[in-house]
Protein backbone atom coordinates (compact mmCIF):
# COMPACT_ATOMS: atom_id res chain seq x y z
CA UNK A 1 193.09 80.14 246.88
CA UNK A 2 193.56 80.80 243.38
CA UNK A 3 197.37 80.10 242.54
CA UNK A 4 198.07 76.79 240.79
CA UNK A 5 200.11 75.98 243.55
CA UNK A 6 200.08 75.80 247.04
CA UNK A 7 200.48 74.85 250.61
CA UNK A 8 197.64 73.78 253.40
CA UNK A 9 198.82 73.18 256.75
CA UNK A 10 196.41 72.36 259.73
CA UNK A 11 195.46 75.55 262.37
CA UNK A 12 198.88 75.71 264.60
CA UNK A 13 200.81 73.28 262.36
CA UNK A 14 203.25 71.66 263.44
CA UNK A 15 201.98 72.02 267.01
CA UNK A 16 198.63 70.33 267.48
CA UNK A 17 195.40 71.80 266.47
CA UNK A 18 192.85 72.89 268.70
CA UNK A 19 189.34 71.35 269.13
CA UNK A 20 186.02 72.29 267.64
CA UNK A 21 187.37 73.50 264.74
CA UNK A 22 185.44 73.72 261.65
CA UNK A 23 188.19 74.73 258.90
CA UNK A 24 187.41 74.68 254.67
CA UNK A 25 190.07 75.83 252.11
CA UNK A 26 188.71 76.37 249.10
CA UNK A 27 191.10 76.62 245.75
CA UNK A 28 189.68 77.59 242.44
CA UNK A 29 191.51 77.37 239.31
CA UNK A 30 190.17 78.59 235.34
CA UNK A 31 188.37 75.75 233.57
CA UNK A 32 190.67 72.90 232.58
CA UNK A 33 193.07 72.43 235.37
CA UNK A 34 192.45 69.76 238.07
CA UNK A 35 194.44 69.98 241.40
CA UNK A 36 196.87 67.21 242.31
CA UNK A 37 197.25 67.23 246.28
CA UNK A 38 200.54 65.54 247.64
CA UNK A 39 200.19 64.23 252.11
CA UNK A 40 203.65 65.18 253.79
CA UNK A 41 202.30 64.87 257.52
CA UNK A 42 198.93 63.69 258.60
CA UNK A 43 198.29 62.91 262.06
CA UNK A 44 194.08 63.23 263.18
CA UNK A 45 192.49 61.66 266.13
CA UNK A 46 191.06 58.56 264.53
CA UNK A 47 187.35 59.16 263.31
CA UNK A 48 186.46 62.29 265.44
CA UNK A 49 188.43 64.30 263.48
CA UNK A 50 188.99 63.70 260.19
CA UNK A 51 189.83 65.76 256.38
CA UNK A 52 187.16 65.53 253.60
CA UNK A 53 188.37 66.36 250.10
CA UNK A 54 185.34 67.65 247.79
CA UNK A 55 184.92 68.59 244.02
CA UNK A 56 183.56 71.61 244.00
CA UNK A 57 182.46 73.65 246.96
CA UNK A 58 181.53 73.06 250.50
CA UNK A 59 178.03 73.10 250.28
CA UNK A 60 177.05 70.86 247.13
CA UNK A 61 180.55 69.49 246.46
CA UNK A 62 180.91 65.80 246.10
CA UNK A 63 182.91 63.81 248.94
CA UNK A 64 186.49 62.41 246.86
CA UNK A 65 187.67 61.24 250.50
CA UNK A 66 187.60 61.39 254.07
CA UNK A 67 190.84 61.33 255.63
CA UNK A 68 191.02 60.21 259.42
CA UNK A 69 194.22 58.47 262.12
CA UNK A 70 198.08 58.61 261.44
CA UNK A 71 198.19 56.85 257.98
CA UNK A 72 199.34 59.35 255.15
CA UNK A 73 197.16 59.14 252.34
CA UNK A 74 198.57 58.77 249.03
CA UNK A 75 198.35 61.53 246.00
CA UNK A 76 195.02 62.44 245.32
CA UNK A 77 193.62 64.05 242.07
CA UNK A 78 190.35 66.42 241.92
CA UNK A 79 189.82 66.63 238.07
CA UNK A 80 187.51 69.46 238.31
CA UNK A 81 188.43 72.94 238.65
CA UNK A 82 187.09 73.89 242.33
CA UNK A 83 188.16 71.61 244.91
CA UNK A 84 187.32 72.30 248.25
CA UNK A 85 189.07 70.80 251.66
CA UNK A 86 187.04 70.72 255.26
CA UNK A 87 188.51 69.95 258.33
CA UNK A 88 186.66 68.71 261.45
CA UNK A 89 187.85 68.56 265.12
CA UNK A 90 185.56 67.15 268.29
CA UNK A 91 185.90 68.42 272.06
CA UNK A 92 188.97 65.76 272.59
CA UNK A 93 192.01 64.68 271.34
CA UNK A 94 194.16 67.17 269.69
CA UNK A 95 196.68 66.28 267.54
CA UNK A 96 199.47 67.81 264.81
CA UNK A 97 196.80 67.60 262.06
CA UNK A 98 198.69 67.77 258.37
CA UNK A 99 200.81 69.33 255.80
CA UNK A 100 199.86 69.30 252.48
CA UNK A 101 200.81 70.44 249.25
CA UNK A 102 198.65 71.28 245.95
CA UNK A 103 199.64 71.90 242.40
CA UNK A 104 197.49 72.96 239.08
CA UNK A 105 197.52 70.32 236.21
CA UNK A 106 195.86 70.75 232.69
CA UNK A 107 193.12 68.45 232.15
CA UNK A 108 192.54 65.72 229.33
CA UNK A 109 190.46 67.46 226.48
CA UNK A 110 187.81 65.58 224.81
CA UNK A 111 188.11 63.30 221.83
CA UNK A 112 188.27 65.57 218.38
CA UNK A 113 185.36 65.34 216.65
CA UNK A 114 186.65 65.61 213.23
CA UNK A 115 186.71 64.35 210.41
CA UNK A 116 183.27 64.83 210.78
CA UNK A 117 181.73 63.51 207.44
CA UNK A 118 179.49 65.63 205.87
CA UNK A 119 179.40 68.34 208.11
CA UNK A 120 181.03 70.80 209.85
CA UNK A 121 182.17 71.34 213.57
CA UNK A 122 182.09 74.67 214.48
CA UNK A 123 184.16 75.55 217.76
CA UNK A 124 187.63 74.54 218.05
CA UNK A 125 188.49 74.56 221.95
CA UNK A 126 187.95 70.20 222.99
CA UNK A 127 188.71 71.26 227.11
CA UNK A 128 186.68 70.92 229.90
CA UNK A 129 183.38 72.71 230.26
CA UNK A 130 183.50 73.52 226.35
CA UNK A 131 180.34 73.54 223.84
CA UNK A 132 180.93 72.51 220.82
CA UNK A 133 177.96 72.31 217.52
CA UNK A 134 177.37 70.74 214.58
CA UNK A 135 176.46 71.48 211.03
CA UNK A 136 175.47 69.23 207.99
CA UNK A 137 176.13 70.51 204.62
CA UNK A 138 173.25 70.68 202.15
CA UNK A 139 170.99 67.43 201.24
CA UNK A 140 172.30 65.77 204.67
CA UNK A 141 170.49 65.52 208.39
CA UNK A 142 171.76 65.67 211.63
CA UNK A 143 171.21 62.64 213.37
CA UNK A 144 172.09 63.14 217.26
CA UNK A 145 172.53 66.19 219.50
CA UNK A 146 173.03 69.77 217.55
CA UNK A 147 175.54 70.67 220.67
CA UNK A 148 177.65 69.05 223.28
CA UNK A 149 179.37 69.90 226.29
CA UNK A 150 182.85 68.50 227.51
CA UNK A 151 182.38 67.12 231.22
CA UNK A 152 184.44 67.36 234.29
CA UNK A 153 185.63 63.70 235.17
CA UNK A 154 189.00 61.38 234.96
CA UNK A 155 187.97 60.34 231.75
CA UNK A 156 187.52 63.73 229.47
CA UNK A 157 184.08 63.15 227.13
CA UNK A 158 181.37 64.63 225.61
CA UNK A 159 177.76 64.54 227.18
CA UNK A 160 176.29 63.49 224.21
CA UNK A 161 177.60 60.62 221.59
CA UNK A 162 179.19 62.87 218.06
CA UNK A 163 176.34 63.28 215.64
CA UNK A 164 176.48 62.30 212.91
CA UNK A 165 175.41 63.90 209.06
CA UNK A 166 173.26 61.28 206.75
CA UNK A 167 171.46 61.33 203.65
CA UNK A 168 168.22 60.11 204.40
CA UNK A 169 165.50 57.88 202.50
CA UNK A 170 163.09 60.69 201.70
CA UNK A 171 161.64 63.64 203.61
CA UNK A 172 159.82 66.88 203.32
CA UNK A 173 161.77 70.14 201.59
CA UNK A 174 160.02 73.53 201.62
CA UNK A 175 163.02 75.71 201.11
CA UNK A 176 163.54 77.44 197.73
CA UNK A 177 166.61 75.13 197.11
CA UNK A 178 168.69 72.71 198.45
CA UNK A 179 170.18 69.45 197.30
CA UNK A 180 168.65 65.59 197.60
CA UNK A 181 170.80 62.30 198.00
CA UNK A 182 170.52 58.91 197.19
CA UNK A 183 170.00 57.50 200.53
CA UNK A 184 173.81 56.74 202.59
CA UNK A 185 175.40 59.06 199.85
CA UNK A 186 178.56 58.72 199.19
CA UNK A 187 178.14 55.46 199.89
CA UNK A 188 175.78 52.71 197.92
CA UNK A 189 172.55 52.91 198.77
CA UNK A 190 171.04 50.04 200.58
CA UNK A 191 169.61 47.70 198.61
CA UNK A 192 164.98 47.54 198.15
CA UNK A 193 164.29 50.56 199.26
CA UNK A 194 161.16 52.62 198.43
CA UNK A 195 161.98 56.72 199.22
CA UNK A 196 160.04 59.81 198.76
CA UNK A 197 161.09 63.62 198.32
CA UNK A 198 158.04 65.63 198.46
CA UNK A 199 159.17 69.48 198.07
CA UNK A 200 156.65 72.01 198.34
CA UNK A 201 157.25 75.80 197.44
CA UNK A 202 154.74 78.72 197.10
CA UNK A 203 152.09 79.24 194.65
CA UNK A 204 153.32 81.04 191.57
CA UNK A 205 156.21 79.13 191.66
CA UNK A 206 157.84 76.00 189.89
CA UNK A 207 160.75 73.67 190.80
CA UNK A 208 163.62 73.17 188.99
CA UNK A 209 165.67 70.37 188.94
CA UNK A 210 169.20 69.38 187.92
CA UNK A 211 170.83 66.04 187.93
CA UNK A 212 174.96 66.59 189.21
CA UNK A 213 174.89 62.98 188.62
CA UNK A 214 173.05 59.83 188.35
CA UNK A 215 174.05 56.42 188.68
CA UNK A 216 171.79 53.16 189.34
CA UNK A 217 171.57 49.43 188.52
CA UNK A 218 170.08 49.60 184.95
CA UNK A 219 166.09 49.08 184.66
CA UNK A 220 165.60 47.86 187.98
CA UNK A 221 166.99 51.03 190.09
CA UNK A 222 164.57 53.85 188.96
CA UNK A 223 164.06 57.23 189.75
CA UNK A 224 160.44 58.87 188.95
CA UNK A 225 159.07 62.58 188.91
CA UNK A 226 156.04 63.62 189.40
């Protein structure tokens, strides 16, 4: 079932169902819709025969909910996009079974990443099942995960905490240019510390180096070449 809405009704609804029955619907929507279902009848023999909502599909779905007597269950929400229904009935009692209706609803996107300081976020689509990556302009480093994923779930979030883009206290630079920053640039930077740039190039060359700007506690805050 692919529409993004629907109806489900037992085998013979509204006459009873008949036994050994092993029933699934299956309704898929695109990525980023959840299904809301909505009870109107439910009548089962009480634990022989019962109604097991799963996200996903029938084999490796998750049980949401089994469903079993004459209680009607309240509204249920899948919040992934494949939600699959199964429907069991023993050798005995046989009984109207149910009536239920289904309709599509767009999922929660993740949090926005931006402003992302520093950096840049490239991808602009936040909903489910979405990969987004991360850049850091020049002179910063990425600390976290380069790429994350927006998960299926109630709650829409990221699989990975946002990265984030800082200026670290020294490192290693071998390309043929590039920019270095006072450690937590633009912010201060954290008082006694002791950093190191080494950058390396290829023989035959030299390094040149220009100061955009420059500005320390007097005497005691010190940069040195060498």
């Amino acid at each position: 079932m692919t529409d993004f809405s629907g109806v489900i009704l037992s085998p013979g609804f509204p006459g009873n169902y008949q036994s050994s029955l092993d029933c699934s619907w299956r309704v898929q929507l695109p990525i980023g819709f959840g299904i809301h279902l909505q009870f109107l009848n439910f009548s089962t023999e009480p634990v022989h025969d019962y109604l097991e909502v799963r996200s996903g599909n029938l084999e490796t779905g998750t049980v949401m909910d089994r469903f079993s007597g004459s209680v009607v269950p309240n509204s249920l929400f899948s919040t992934t996009h494949e939600t699959t229904l199964f429907f069991h009935s023993d050798y005995s009692q046989n009984k109207p079974g149910f009536h239920i209706i289904y309709q599509a609803y767009e999922l929660q996107r993740c949090p926005d990443p931006r402003p992302f300081r520093n950096g840049l976020v490239i991808g602009q689509e936040y909903s489910v099942g979405m990969t987004i990556s991360f850049e850091c302009l020049p002179g910063y480093t990425l600390i976290g995960e380069p790429s994350l994923t927006c998960l299926h779930g109630i709650s829409r979030n990221w699989n990975y905490p946002i990265p984030r883009c800082e200026a670290l206290c020294g490192g290693n630079i071998t390309s043929m240019n590039g920019t270095i920053y006072s450690p937590g640039h633009p912010a201060e930077y954290p008082h006694f510390q002791d950093c190191m740039w080494t950058v390396r190039v290829p023989p035959g060359y030299g390094i040149y180096i220009n100061f955009s700007v420059i500005n320390t506690e007097p005497i005691y805050d010190y940069i040195m070449v060498w």
